[in-house]
C-alpha atoms as a PDB file:
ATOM      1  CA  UNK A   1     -23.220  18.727  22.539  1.00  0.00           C
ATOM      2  CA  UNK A   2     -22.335  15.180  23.346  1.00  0.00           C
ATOM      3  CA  UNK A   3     -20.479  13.381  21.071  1.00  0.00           C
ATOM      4  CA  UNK A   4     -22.453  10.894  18.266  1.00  0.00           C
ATOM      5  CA  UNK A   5     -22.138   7.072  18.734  1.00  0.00           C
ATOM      6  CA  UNK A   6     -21.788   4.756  15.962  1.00  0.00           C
ATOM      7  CA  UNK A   7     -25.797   3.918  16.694  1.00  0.00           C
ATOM      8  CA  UNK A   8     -27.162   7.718  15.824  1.00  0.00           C
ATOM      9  CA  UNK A   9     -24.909   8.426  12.684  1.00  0.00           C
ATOM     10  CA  UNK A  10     -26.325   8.640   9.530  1.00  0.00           C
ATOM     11  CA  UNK A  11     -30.047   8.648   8.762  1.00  0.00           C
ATOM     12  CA  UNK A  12     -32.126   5.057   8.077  1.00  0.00           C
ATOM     13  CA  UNK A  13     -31.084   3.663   4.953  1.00  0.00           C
ATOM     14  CA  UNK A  14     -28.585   5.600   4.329  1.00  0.00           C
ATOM     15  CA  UNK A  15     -25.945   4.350   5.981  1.00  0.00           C
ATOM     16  CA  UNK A  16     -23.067   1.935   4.376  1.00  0.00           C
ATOM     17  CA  UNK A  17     -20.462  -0.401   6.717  1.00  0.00           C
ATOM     18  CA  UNK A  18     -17.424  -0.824   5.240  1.00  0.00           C
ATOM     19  CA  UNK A  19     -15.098  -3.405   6.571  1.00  0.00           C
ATOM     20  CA  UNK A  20     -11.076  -4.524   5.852  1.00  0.00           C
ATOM     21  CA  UNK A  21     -10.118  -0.729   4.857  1.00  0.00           C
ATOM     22  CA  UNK A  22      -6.265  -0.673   5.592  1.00  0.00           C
ATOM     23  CA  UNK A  23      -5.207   0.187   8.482  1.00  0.00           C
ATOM     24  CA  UNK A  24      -3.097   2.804   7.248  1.00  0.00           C
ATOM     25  CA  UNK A  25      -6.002   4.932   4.804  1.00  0.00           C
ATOM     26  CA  UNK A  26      -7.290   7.806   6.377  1.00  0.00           C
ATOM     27  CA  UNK A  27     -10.558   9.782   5.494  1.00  0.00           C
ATOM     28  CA  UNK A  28     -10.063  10.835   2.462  1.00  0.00           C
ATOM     29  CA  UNK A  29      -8.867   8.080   0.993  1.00  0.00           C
ATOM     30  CA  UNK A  30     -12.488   6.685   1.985  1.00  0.00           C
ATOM     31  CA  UNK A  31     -13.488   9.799   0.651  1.00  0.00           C
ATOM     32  CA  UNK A  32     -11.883   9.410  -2.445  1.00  0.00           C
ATOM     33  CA  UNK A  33     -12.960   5.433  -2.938  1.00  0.00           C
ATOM     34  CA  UNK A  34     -16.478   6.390  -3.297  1.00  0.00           C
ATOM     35  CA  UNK A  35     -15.587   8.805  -6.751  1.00  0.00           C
ATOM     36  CA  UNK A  36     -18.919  10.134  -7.792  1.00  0.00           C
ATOM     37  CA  UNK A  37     -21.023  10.714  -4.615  1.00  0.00           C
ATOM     38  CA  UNK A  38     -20.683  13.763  -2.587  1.00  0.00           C
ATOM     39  CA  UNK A  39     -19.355  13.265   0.990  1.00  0.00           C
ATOM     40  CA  UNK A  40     -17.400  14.998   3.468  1.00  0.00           C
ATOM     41  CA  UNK A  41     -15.276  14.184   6.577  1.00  0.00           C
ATOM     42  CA  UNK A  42     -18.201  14.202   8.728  1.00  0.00           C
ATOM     43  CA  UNK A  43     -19.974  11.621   6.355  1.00  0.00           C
ATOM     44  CA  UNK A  44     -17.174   8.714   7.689  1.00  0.00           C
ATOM     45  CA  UNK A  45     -16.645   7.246  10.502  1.00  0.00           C
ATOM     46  CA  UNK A  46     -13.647   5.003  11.394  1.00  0.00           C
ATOM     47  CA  UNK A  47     -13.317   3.009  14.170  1.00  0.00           C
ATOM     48  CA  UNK A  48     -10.816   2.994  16.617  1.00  0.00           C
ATOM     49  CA  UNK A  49      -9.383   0.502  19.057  1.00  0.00           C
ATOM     50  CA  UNK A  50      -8.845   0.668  22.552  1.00  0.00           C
ATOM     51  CA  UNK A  51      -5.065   2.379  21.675  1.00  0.00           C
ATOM     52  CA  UNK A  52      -6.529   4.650  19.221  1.00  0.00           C
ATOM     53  CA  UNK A  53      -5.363   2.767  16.001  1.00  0.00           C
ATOM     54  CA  UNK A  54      -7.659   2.103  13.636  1.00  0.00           C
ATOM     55  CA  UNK A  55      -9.694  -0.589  12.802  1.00  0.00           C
ATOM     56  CA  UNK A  56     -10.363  -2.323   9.403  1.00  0.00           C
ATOM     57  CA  UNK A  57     -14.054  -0.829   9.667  1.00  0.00           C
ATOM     58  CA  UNK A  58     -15.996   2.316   8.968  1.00  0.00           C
ATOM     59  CA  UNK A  59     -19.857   3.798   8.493  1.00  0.00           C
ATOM     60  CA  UNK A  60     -20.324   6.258   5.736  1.00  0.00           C
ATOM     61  CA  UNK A  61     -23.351   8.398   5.763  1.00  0.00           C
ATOM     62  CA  UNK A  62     -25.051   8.927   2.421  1.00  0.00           C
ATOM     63  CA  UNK A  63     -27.312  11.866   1.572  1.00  0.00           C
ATOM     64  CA  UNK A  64     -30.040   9.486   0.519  1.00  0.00           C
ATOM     65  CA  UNK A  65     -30.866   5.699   0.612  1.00  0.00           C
ATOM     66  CA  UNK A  66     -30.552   5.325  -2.896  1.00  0.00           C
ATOM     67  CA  UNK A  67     -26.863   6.846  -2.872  1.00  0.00           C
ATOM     68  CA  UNK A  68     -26.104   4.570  -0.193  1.00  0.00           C
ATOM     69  CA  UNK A  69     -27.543   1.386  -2.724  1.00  0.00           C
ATOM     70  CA  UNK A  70     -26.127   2.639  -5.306  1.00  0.00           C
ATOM     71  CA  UNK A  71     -22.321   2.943  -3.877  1.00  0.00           C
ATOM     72  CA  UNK A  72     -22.823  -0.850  -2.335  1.00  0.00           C
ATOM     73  CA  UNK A  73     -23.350  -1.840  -6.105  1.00  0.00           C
ATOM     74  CA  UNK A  74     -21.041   0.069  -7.426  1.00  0.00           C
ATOM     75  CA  UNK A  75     -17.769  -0.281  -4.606  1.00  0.00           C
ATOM     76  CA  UNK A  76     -18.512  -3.735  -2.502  1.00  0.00           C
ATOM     77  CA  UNK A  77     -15.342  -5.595  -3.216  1.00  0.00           C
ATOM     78  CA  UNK A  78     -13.355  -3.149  -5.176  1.00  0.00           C
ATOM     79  CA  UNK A  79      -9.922  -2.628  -4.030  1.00  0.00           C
ATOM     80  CA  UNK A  80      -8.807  -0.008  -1.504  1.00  0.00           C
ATOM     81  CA  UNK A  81      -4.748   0.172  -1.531  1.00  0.00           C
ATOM     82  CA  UNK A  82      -4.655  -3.766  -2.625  1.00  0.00           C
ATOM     83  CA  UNK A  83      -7.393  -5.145  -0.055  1.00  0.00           C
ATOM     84  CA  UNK A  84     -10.691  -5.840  -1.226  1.00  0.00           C
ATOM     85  CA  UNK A  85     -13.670  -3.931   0.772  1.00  0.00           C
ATOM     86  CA  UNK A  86     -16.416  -5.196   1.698  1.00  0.00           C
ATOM     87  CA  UNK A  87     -19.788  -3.051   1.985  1.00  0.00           C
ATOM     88  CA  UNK A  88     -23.299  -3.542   3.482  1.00  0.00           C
ATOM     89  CA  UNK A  89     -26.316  -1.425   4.403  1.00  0.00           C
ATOM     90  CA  UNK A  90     -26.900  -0.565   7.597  1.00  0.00           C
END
């Protein structure tokens, strides 16, 4: 199975970009900043740089589009280890 690109991850609507996570949070701490929905590892994606660090941004995939809404309400701008995140809707 080839791997997924960013492009086919997460079904229409459902899908929430999340930008200037620290560098240093991993998975579940993106996990763990949406409390109250239910995702799993393979529901994030970080990005990576060209060194394989990562990058201030992720995509989240959300069971539903009205999850997805519903966490940009809830978490856009809310702190993540002292940084602010900002979320939109893919």
């Amino acid at each position: 199975m080839p791997p997924r690109g960013m492009d086919s991850f997460g079904k229409p609507g459902c899908v929430v970009t999340a930008t200037n996570i620290p560098y240093r949070a991993g998975v579940e701490d993106i996990i763990n900043f949406f409390q109250g929905f239910e995702l799993t590892k393979e529901n994030v994606m970080r990005r990576f740089n060209d060194r394989g660090q990562a990058t201030g941004d992720a995509r989240i995939a959300f069971p539903t589009p009205r999850d997805a809404q519903e966490a940009l309400a809830k978490f856009n701008n809310r702190p993540m280890q002292g940084r602010a995140i900002s979320l939109g809707l893919l």
